[in-house]
N, C-alpha and C. Protein backbone atom coordinates (compact mmCIF):
# COMPACT_ATOMS: atom_id res chain seq x y z
N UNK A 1 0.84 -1.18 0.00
CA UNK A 1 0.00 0.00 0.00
C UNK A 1 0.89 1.24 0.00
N UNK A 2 0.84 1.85 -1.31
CA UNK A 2 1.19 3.16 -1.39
C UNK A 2 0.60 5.02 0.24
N UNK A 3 1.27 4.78 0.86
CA UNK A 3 1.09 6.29 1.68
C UNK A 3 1.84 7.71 1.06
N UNK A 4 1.12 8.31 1.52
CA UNK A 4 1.68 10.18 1.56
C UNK A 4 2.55 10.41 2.75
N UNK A 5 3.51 10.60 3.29
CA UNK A 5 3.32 11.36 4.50
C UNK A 5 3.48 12.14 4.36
N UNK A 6 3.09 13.30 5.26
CA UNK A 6 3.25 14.95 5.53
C UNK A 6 4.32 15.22 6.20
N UNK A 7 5.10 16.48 6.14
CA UNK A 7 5.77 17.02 6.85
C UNK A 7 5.71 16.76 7.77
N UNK A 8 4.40 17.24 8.40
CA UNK A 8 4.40 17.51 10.29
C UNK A 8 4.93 15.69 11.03
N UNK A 9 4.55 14.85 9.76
CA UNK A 9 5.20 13.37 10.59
C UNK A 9 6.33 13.32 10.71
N UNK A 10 6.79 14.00 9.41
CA UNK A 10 8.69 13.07 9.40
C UNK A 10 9.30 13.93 10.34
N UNK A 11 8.87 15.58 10.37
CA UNK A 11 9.47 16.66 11.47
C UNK A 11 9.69 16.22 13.09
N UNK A 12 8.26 15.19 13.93
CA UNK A 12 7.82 14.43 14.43
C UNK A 12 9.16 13.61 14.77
N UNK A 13 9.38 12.44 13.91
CA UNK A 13 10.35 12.10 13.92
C UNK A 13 11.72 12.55 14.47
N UNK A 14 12.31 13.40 13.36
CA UNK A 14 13.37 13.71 13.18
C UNK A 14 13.88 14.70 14.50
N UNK A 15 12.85 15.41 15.10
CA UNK A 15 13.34 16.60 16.09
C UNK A 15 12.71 15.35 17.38
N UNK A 16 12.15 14.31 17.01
CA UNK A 16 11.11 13.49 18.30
C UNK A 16 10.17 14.52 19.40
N UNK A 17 9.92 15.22 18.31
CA UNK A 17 8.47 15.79 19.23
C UNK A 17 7.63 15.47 19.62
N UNK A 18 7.39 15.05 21.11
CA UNK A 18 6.25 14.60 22.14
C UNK A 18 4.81 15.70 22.03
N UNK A 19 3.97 14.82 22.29
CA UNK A 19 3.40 13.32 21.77
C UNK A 19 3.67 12.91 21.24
N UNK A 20 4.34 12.90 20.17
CA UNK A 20 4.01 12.66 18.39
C UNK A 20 4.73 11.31 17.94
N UNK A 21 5.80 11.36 18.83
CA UNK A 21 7.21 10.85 18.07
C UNK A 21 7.24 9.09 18.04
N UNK A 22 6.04 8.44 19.17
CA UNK A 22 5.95 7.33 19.16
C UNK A 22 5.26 6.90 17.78
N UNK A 23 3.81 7.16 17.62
CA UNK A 23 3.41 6.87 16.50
C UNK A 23 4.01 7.27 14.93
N UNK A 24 4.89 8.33 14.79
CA UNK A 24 5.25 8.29 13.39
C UNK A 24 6.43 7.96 13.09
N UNK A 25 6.90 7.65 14.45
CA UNK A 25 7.90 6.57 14.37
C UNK A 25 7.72 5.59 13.61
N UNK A 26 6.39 4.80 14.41
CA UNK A 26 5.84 3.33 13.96
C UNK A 26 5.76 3.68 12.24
N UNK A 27 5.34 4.84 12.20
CA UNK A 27 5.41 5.29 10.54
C UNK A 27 6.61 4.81 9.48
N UNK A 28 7.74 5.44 10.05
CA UNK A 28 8.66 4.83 9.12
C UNK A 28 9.02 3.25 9.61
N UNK A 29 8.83 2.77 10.73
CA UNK A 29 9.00 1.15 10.86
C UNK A 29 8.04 0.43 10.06
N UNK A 30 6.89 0.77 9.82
CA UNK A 30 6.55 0.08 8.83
C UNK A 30 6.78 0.57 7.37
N UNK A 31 6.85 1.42 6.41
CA UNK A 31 8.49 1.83 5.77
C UNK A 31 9.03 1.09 5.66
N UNK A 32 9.98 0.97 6.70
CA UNK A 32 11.29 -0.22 6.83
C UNK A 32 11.32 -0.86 6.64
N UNK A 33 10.15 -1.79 7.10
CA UNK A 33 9.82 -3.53 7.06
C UNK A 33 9.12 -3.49 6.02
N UNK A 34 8.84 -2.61 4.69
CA UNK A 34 8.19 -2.98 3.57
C UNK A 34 6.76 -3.34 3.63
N UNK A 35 5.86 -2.75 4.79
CA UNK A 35 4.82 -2.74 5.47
C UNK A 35 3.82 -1.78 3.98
N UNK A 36 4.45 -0.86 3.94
CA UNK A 36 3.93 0.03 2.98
C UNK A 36 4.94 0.81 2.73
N UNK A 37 4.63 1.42 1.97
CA UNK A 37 5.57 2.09 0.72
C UNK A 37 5.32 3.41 0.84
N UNK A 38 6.51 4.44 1.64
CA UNK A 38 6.18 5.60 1.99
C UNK A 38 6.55 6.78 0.96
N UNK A 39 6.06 7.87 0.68
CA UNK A 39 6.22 8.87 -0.22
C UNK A 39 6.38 9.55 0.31
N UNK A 40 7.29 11.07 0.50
CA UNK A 40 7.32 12.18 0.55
C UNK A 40 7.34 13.19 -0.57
N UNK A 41 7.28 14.36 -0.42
CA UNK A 41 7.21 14.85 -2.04
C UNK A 41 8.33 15.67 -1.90
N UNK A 42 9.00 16.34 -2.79
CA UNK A 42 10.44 16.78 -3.25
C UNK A 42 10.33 18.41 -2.66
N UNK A 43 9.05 19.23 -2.41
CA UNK A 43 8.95 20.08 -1.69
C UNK A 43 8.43 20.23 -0.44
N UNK A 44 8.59 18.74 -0.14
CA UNK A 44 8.91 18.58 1.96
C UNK A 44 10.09 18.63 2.08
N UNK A 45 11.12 18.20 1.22
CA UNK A 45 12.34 18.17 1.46
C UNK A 45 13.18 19.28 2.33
N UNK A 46 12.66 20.23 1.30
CA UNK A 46 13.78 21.48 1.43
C UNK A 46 12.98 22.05 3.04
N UNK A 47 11.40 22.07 3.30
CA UNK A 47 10.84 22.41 4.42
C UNK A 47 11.88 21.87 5.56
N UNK A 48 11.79 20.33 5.42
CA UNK A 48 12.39 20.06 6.69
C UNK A 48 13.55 19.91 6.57
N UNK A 49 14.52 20.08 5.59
CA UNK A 49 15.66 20.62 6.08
C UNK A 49 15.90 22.10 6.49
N UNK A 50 14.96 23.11 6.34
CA UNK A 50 15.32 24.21 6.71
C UNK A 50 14.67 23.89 8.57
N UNK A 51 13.62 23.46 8.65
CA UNK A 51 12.75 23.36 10.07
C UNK A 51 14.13 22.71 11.19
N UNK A 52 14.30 21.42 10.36
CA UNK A 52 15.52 20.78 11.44
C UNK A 52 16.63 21.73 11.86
N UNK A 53 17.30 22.03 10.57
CA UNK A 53 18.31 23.05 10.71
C UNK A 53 18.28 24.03 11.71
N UNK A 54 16.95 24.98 11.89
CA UNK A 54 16.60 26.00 12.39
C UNK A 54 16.34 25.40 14.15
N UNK A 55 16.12 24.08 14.38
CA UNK A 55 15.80 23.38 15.80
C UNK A 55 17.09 22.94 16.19
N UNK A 56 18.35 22.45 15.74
CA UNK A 56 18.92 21.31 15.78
C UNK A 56 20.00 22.22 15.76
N UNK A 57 20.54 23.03 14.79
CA UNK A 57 21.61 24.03 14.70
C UNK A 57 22.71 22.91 14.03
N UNK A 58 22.51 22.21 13.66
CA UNK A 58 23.78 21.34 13.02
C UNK A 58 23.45 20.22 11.51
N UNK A 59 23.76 21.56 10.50
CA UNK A 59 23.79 21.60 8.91
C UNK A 59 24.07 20.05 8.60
N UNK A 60 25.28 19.22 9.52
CA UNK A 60 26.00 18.07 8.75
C UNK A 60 24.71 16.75 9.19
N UNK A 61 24.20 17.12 10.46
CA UNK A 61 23.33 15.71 11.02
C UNK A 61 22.08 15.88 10.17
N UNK A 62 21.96 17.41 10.23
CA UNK A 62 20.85 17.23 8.98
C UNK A 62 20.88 17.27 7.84
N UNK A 63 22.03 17.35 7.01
CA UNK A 63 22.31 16.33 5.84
C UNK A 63 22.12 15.10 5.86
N UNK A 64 22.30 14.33 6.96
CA UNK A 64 22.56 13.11 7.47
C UNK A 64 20.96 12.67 7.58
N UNK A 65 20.00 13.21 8.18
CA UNK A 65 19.01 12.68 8.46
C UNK A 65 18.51 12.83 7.10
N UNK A 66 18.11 13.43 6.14
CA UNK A 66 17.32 14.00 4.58
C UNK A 66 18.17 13.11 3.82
N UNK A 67 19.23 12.33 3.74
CA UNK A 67 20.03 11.62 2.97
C UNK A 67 19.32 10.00 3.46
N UNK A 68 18.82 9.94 4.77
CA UNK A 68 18.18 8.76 5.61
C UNK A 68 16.57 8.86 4.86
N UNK A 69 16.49 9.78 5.00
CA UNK A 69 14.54 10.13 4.74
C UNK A 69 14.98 9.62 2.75
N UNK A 70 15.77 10.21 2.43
CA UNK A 70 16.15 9.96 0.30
C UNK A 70 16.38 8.11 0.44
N UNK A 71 16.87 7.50 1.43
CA UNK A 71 17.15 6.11 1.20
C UNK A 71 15.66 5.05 1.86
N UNK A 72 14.79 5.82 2.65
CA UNK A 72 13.78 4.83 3.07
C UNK A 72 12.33 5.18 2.13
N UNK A 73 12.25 6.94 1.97
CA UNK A 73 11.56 6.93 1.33
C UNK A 73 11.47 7.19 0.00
N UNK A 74 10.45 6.91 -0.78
CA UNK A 74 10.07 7.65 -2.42
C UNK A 74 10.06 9.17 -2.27
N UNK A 75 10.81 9.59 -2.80
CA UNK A 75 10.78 11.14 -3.23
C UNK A 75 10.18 11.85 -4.48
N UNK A 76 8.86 12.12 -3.96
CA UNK A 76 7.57 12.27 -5.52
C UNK A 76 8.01 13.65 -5.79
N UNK A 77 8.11 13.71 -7.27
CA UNK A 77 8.79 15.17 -7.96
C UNK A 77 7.33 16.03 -7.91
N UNK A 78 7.54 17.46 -7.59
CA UNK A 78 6.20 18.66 -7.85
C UNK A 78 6.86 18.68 -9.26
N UNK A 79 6.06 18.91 -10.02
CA UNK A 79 5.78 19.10 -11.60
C UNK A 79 5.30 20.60 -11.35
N UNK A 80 5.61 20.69 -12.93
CA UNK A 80 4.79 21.85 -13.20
C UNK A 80 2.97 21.75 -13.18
N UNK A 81 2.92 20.26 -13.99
CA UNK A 81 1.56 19.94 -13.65
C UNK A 81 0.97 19.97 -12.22
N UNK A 82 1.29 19.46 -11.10
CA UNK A 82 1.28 19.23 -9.57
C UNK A 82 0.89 20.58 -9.49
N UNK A 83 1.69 21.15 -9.55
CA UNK A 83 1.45 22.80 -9.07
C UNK A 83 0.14 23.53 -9.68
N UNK A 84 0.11 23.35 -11.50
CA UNK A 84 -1.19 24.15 -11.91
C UNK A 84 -2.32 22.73 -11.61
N UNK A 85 -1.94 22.04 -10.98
CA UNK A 85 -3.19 20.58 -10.83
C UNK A 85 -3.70 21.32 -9.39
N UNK A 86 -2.76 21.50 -9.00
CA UNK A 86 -3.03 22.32 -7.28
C UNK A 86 -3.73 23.47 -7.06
N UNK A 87 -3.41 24.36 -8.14
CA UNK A 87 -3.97 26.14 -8.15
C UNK A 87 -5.37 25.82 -8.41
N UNK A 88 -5.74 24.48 -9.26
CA UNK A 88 -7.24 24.44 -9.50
C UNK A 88 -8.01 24.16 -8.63
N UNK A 89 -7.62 23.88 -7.41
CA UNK A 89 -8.36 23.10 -6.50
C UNK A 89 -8.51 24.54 -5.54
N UNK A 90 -7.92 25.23 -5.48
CA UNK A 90 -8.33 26.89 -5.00
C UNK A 90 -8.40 26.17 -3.40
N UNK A 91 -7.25 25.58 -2.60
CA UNK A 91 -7.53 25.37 -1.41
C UNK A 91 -7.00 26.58 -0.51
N UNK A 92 -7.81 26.59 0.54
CA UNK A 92 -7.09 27.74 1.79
C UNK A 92 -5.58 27.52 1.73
N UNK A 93 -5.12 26.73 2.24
CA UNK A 93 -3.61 26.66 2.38
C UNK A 93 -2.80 25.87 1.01
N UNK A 94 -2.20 26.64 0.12
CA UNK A 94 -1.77 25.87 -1.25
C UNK A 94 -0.54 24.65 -1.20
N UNK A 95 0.21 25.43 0.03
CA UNK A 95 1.02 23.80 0.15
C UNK A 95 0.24 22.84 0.59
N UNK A 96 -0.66 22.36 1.03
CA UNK A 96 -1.35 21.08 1.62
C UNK A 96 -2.21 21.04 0.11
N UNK A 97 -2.73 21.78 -0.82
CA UNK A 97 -3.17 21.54 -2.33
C UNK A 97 -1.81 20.54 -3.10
N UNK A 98 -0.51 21.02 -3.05
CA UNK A 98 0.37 20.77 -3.11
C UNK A 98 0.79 19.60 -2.74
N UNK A 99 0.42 18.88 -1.90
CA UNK A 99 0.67 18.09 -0.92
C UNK A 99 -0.40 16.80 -1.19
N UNK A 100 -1.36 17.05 -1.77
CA UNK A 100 -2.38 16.65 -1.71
C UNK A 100 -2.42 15.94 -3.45
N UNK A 101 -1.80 16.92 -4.48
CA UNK A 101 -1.82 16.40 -5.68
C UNK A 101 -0.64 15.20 -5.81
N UNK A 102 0.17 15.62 -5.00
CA UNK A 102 1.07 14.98 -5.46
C UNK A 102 1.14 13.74 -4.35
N UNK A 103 0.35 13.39 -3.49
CA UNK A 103 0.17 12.17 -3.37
C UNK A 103 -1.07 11.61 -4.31
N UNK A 104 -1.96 12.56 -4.63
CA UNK A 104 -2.96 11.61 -5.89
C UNK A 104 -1.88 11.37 -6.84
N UNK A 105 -1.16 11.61 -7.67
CA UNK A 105 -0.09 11.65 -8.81
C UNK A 105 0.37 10.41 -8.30
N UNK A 106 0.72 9.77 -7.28
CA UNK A 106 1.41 8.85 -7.08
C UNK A 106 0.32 7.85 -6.59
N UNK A 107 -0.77 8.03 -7.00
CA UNK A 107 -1.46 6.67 -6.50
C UNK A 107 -1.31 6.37 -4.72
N UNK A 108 -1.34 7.24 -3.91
CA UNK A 108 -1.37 7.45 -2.54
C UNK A 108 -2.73 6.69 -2.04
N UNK A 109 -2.97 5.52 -1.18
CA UNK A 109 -4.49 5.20 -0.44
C UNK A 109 -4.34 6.28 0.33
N UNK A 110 -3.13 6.60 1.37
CA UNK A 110 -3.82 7.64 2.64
C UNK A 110 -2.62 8.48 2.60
N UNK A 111 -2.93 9.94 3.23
CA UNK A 111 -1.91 10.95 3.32
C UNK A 111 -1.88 10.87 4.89
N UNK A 112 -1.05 10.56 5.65
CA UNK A 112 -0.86 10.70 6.60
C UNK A 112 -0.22 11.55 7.27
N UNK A 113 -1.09 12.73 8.14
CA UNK A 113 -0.54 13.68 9.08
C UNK A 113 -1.23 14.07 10.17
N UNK A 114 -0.77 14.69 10.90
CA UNK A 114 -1.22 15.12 12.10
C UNK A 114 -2.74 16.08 11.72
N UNK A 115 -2.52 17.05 10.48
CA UNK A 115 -3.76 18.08 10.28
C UNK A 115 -4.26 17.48 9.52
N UNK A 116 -4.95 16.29 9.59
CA UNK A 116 -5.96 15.94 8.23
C UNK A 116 -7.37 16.95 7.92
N UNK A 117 -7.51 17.74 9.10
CA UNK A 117 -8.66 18.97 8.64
C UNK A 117 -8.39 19.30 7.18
N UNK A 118 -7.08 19.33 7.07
CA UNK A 118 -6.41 20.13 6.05
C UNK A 118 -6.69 19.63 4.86
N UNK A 119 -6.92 18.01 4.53
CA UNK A 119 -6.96 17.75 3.32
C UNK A 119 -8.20 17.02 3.16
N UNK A 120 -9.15 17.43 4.12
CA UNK A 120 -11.15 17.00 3.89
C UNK A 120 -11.75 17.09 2.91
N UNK A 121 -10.86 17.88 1.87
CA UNK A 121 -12.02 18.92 0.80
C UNK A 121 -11.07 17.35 -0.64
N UNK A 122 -10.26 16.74 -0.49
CA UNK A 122 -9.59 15.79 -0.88
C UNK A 122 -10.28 14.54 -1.36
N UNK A 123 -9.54 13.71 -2.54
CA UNK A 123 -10.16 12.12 -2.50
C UNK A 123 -9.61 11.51 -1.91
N UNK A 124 -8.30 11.70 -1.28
CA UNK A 124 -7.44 10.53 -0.48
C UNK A 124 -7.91 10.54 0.68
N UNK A 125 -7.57 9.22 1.64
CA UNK A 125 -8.38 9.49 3.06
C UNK A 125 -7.03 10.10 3.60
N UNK A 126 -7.10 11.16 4.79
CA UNK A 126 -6.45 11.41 5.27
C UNK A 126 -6.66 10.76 7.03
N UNK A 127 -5.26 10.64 7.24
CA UNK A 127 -5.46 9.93 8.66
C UNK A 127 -4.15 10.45 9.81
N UNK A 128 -4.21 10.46 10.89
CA UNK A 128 -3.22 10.86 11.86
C UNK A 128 -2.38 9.33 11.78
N UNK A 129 -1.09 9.42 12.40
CA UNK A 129 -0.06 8.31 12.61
C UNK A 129 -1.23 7.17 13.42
N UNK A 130 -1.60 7.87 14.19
CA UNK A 130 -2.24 6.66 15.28
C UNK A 130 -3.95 6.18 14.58
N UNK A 131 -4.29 7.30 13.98
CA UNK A 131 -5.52 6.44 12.87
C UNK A 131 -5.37 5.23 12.01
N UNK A 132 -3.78 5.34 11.35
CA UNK A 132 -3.54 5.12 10.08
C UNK A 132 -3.03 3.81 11.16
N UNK A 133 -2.19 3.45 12.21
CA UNK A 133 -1.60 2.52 12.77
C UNK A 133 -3.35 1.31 12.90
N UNK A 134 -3.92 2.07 13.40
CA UNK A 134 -4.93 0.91 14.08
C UNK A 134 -5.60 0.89 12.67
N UNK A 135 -5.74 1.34 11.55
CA UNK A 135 -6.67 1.12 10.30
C UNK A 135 -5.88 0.19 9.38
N UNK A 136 -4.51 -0.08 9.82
CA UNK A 136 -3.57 -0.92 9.26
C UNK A 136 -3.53 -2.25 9.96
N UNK A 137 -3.98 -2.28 11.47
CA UNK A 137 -4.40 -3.31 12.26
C UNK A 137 -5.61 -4.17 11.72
N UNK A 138 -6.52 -3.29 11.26
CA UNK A 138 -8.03 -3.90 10.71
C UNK A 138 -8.01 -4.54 9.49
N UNK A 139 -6.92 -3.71 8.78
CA UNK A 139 -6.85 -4.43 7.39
C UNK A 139 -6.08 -5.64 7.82
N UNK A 140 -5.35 -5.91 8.33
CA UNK A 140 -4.32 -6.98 8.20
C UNK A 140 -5.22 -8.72 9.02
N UNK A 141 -6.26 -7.84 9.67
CA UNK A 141 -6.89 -9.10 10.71
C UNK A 141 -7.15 -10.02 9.60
């Protein structure tokens, strides 16, 4: 099963921000174990390397971690299409439009993040780490 994740998970991760950091953990462990097949898109990239950078203060570990995130996950390219596929959808916030095409483009079942408010107006289901954990429990029974 093809996923989205969002920023706010892998950030989660990477800085281990409480609450958060147990469940999107479990995020990339299943990732890992080939559980599902995680996507990020090519303009989360540069976000969370500037976000880490700006928390962490050290340029080389966060090379180190975005070189980790390029080897576990798919890195989905924004197109030019992505972008005018996005402007049509006239959403409040255009990066989560953004965010949103380009996990449809990749055949995404769920975008997984913390703000799924954000992507309601969407065809993908959107789900939090800990939705998406126990909805991965149900499927598998």
């Amino acid at each position: 099963m093809k996923v989205f994740v969002d920023t706010n998970v892998v950030l989660d991760v990477l800085l281990e921000r409480q609450p958060f950091y147990n469940d999107s953990f479990f995020i990339f462990q299943l990732v890992n174990m080939k559980r599902i097949r995680g996507y990020l898109s090519a303009a989360s990239i540069t976000d969370i390397f500037f976000i880490a950078n700006r928390e962490l203060k050290n340029r080389e570990r966060v090379y180190n971690m975005v070189e980790g995130l390029t080897a576990l996950f798919t890195i989905a390219p924004v197109t030019e299409t992505t972008v005018t596929d996005a402007l049509t959808l006239r959403w409040k916030d255009f990066e989560d439009a953004v965010q949103f095409v380009t996990a449809r483009e990749n055949g995404a079942a769920y975008i997984i993040t913390r703000n799924t408010q954000d992507f309601s107006s969407g065809s993908i289901e959107a789900a939090t780490p800990e939705q998406f954990i126990r909805a991965i429990a149900d499927i598998e029974k």
